[in-house]
N, C-alpha and C. Protein backbone atom coordinates (compact mmCIF):
# COMPACT_ATOMS: atom_id res chain seq x y z
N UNK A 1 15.07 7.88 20.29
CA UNK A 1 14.17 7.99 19.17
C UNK A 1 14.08 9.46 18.77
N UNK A 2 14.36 9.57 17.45
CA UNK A 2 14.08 11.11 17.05
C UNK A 2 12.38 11.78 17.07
N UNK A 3 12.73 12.72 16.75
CA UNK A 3 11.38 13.68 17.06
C UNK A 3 10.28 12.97 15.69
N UNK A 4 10.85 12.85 14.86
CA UNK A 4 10.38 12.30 13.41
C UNK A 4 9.32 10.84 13.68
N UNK A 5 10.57 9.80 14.52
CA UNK A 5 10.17 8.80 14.71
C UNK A 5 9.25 8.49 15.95
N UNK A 6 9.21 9.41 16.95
CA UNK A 6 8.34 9.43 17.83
C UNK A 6 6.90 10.02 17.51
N UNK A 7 6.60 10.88 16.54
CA UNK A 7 5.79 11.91 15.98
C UNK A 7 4.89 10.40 15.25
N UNK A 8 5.59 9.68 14.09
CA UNK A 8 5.05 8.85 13.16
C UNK A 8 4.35 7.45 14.23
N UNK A 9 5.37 7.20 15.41
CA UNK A 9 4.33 6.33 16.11
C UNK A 9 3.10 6.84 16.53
N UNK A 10 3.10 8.03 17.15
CA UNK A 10 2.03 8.85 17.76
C UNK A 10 0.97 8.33 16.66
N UNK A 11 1.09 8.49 15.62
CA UNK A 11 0.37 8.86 14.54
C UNK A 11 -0.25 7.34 14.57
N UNK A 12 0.31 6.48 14.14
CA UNK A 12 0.16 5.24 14.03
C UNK A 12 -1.14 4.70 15.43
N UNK A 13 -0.26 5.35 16.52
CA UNK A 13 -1.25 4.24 17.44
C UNK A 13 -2.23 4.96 18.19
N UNK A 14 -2.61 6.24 17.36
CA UNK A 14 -4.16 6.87 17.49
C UNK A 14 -4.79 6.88 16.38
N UNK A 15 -3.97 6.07 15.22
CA UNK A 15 -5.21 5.94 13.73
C UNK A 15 -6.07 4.95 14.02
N UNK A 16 -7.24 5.47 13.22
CA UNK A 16 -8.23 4.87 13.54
C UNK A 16 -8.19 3.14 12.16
N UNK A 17 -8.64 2.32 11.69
CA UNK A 17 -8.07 1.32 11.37
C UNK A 17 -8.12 2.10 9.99
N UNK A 18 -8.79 2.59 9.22
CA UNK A 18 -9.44 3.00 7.99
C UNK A 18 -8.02 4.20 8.04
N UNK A 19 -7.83 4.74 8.45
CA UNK A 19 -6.21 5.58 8.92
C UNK A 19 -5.87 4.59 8.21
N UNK A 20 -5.35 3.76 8.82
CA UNK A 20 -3.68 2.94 9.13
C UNK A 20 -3.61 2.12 7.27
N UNK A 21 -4.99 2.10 6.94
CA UNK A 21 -5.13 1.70 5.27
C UNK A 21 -4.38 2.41 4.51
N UNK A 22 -4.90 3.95 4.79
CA UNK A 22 -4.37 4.58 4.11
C UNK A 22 -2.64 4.55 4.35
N UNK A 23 -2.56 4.56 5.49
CA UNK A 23 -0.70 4.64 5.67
C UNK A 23 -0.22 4.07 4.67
N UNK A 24 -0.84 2.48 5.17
CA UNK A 24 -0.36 1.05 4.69
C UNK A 24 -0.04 1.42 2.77
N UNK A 25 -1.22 2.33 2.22
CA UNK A 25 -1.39 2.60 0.64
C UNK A 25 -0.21 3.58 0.35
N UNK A 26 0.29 4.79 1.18
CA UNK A 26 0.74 5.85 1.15
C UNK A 26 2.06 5.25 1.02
N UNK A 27 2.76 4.61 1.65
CA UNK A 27 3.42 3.86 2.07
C UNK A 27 3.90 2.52 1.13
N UNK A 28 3.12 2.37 0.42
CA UNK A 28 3.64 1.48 -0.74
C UNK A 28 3.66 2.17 -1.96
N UNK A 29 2.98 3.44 -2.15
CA UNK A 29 3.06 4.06 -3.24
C UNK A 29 4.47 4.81 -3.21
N UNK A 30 4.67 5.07 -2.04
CA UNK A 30 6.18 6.05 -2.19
C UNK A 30 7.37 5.36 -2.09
N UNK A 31 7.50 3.52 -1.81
CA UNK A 31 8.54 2.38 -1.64
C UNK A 31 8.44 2.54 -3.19
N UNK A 32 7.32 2.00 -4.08
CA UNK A 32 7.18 2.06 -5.61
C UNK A 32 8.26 2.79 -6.32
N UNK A 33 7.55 4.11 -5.95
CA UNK A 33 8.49 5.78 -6.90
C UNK A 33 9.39 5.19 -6.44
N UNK A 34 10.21 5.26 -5.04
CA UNK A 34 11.66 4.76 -5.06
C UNK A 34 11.90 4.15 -5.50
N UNK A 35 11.14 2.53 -5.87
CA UNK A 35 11.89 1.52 -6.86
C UNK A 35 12.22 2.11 -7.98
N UNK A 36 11.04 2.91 -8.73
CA UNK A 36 11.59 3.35 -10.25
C UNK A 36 12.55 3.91 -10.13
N UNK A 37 12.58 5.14 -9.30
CA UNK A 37 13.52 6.26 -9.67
C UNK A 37 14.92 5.21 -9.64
N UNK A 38 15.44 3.86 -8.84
CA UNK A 38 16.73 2.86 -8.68
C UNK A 38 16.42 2.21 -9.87
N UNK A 39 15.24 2.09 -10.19
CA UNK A 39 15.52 1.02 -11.42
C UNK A 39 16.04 2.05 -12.74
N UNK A 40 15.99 3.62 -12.24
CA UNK A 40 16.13 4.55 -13.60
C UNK A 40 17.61 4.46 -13.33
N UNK A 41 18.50 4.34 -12.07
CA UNK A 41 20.02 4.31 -11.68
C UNK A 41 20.51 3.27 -11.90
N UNK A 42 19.97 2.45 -12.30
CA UNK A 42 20.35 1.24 -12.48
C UNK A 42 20.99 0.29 -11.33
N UNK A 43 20.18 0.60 -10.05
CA UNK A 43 20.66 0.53 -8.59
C UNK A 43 19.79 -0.93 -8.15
N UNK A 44 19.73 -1.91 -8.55
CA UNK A 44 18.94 -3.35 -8.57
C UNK A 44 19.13 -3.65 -6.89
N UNK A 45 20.02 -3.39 -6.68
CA UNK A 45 19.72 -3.96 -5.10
C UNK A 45 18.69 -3.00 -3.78
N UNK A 46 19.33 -1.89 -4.52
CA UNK A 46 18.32 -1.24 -3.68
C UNK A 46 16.56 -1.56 -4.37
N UNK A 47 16.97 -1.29 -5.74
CA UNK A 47 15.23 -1.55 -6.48
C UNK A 47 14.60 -3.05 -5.90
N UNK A 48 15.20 -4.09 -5.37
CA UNK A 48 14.78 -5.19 -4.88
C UNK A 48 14.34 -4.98 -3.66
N UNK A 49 15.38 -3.96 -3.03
CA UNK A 49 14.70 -4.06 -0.95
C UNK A 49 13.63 -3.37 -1.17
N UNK A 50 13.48 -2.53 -1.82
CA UNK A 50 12.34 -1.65 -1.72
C UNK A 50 11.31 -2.94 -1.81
N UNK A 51 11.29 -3.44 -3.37
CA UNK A 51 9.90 -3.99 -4.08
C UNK A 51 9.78 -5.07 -3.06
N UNK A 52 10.56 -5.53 -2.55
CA UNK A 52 10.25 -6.44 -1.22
C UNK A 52 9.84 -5.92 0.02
N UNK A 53 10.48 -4.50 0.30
CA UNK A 53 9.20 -3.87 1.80
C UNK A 53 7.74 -3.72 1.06
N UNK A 54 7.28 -2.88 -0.35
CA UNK A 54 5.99 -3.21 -0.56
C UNK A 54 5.44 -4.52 -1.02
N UNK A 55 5.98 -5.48 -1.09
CA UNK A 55 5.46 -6.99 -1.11
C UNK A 55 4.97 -7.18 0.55
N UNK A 56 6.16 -6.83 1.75
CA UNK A 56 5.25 -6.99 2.79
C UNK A 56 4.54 -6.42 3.07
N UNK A 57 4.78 -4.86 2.33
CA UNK A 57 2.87 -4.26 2.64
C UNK A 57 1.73 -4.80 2.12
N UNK A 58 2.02 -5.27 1.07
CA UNK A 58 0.55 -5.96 0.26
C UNK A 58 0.68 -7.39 1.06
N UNK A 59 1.28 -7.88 1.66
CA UNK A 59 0.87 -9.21 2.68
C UNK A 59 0.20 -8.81 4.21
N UNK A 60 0.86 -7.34 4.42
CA UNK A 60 0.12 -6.54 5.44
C UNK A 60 -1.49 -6.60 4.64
N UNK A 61 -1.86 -5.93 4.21
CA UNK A 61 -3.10 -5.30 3.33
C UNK A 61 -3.99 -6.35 2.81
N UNK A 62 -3.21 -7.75 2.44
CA UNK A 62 -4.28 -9.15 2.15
C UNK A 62 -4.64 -9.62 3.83
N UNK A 63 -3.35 -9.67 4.92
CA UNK A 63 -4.34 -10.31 6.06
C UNK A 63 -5.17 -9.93 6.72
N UNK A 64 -5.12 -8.36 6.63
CA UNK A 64 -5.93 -7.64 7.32
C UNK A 64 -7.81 -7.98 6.21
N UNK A 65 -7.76 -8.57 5.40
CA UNK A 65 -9.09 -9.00 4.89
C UNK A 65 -9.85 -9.67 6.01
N UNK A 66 -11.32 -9.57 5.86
CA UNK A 66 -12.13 -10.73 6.60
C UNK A 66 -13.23 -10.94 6.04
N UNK A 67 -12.47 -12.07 5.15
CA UNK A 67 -14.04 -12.87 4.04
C UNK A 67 -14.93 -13.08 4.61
N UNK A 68 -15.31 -13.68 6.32
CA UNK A 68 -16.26 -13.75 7.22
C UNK A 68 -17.35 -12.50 6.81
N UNK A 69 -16.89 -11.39 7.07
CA UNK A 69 -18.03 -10.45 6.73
C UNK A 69 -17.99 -10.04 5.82
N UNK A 70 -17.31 -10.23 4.52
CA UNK A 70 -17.75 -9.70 3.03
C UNK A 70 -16.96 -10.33 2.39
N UNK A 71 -17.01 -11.25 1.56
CA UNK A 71 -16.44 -12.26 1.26
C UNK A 71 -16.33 -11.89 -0.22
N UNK A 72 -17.47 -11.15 -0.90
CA UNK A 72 -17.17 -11.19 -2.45
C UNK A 72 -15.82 -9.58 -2.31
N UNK A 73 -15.89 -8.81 -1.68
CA UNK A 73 -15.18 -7.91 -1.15
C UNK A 73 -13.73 -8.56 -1.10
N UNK A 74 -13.86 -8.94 -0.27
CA UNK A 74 -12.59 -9.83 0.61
C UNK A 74 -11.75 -10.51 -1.06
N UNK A 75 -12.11 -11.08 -1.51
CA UNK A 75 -12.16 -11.86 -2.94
C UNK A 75 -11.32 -10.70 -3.95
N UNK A 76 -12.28 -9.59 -4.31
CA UNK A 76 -11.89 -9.18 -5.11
C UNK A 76 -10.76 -8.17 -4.24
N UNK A 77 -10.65 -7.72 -3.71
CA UNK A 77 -9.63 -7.16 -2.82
C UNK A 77 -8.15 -7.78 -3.37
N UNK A 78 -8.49 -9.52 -2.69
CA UNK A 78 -7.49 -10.38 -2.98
C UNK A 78 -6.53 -10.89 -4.00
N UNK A 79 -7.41 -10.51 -4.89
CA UNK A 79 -6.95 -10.71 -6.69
C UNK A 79 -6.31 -9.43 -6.52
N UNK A 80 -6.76 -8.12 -6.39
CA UNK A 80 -6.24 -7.15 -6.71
C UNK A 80 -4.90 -7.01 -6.01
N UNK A 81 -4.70 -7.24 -4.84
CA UNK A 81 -3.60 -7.69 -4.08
C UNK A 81 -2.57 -8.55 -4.85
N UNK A 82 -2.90 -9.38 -5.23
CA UNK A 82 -2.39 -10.67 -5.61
C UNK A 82 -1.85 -10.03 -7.02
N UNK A 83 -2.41 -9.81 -8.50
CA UNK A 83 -2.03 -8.58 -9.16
C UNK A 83 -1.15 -7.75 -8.88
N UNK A 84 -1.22 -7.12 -7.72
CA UNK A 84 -0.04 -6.37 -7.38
C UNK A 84 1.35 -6.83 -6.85
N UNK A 85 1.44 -7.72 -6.22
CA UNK A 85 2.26 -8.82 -6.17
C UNK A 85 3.40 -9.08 -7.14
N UNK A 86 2.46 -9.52 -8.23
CA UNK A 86 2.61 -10.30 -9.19
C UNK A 86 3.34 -9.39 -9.88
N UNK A 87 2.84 -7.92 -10.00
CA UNK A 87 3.59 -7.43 -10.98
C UNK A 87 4.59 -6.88 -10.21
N UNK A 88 5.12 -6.63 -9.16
CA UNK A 88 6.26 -5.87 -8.35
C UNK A 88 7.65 -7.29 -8.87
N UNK A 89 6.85 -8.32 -9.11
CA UNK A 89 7.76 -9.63 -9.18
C UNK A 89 8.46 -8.94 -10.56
N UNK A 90 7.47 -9.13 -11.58
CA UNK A 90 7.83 -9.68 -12.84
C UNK A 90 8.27 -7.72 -13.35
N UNK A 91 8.46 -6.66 -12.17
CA UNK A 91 8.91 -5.64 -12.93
C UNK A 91 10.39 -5.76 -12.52
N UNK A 92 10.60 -6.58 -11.57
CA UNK A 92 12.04 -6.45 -10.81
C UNK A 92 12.77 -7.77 -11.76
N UNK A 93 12.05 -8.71 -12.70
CA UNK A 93 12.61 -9.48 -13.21
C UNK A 93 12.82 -8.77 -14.99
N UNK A 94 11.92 -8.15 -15.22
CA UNK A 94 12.11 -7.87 -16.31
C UNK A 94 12.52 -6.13 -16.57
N UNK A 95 12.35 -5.71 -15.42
CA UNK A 95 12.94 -4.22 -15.20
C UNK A 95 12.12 -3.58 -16.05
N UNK A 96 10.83 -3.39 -16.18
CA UNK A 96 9.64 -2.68 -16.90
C UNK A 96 9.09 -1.86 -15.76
N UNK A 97 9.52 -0.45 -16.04
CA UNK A 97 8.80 0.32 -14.89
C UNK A 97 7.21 0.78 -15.42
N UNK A 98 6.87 0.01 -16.19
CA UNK A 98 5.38 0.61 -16.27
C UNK A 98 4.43 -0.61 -15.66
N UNK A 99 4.91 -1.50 -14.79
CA UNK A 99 4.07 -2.60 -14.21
C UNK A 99 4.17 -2.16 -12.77
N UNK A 100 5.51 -0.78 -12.36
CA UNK A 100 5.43 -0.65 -10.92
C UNK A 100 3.97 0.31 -11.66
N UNK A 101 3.84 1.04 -12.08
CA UNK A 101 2.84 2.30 -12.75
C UNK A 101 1.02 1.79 -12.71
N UNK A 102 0.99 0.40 -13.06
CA UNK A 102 0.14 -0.29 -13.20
C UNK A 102 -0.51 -0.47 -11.99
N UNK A 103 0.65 -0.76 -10.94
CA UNK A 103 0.16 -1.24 -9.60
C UNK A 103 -0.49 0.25 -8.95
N UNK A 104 -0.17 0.96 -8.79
CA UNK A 104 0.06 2.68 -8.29
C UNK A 104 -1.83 2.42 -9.04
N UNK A 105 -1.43 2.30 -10.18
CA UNK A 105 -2.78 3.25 -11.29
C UNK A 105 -4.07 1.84 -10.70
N UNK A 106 -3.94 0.77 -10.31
CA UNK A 106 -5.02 -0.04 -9.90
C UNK A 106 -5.39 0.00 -8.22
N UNK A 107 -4.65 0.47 -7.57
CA UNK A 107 -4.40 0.72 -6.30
C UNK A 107 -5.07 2.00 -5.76
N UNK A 108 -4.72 2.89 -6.35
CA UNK A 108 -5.20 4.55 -6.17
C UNK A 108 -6.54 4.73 -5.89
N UNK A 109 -7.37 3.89 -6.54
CA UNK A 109 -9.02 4.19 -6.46
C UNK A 109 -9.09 3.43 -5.09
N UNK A 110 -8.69 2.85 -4.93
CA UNK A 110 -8.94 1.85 -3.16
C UNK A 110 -8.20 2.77 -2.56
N UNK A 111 -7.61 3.23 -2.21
CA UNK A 111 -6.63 4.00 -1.16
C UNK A 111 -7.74 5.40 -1.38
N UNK A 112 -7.90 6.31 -2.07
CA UNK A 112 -9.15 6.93 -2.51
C UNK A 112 -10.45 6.51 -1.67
N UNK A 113 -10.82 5.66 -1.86
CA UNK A 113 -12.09 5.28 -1.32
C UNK A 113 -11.97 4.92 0.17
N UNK A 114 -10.72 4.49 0.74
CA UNK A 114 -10.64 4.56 2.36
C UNK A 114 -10.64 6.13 2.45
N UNK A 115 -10.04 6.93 2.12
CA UNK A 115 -10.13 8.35 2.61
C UNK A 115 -11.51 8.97 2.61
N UNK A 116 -12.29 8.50 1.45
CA UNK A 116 -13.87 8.89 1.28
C UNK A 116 -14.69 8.13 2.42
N UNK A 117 -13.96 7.16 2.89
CA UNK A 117 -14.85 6.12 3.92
C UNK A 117 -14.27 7.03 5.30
N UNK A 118 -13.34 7.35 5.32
CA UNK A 118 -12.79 7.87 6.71
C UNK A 118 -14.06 9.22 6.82
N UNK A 119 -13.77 9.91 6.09
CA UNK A 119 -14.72 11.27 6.07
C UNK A 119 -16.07 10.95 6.23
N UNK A 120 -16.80 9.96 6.14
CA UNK A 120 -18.10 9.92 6.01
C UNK A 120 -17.60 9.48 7.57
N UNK A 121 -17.39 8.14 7.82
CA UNK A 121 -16.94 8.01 9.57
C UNK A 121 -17.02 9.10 10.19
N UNK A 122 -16.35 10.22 10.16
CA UNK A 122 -15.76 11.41 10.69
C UNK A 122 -16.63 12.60 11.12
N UNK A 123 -17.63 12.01 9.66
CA UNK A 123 -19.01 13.35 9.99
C UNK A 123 -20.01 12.50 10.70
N UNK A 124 -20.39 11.65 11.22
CA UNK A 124 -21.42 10.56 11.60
C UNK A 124 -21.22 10.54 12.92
N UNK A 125 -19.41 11.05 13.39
CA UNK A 125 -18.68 10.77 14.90
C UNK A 125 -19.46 11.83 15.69
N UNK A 126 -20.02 11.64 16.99
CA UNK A 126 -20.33 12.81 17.72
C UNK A 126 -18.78 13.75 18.05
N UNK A 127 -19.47 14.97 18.06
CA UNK A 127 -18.00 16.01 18.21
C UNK A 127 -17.94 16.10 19.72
């Protein structure tokens, strides 16, 4: 295992869960840019593996929900998920890079707001 790939587990399996959100967000936003920049090369197979590793991130990101404790949360989460989905589908079918743009631009304020949730965590933690 390289230094790279040993470094990124480290990382992984001391984040705290509100962490690993953000990865999970970071992490589909930069599979995205790669789709466009292949869909600008006109490179469809690669623009497909990608939009299919962030399809399993957003199936990562819907199971990790638990309507049990916040259910109207959980809900709207789910749509928004589901939305995003939807459009990774119909940009790889119709090759419209402003629906990967859409997803990024509805996504950002949630990935945003775990980092604002981590920090409040962070100051609350005894040092």
């Amino acid at each position: 295992m390289n230094a790279q790939a040993e470094y990124l587990k480290t990382k992984v399996l001391t984040a705290s869960p509100g962490e690993l959100v953000v990865m999970l967000y970071d992490a589909l936003f930069q599979k995205i840019r790669g789709a466009k920049m292949c869909m600008e090369d006109e490179e469809w197979v690669r623009t497909g593996q990608l939009l299919g590793q962030c399809q399993d991130i957003l199936t990562e990101l819907t199971s990790s929900l638990r309507p049990e404790h916040f259910p109207e949360l959980a809900r709207n989460l789910y749509a928004l998920y589901s939305f995003a989905q939807q459009s990774l589908i119909e940009a790889l079918g119709t090759k419209k890079m402003l629906l990967l743009d859409d997803v990024i631009r509805v996504l950002t304020p949630l990935r945003d707001a775990w980092i604002e949730a981590e920090k409040q965590i962070r100051g609350t933690r005894p040092q």
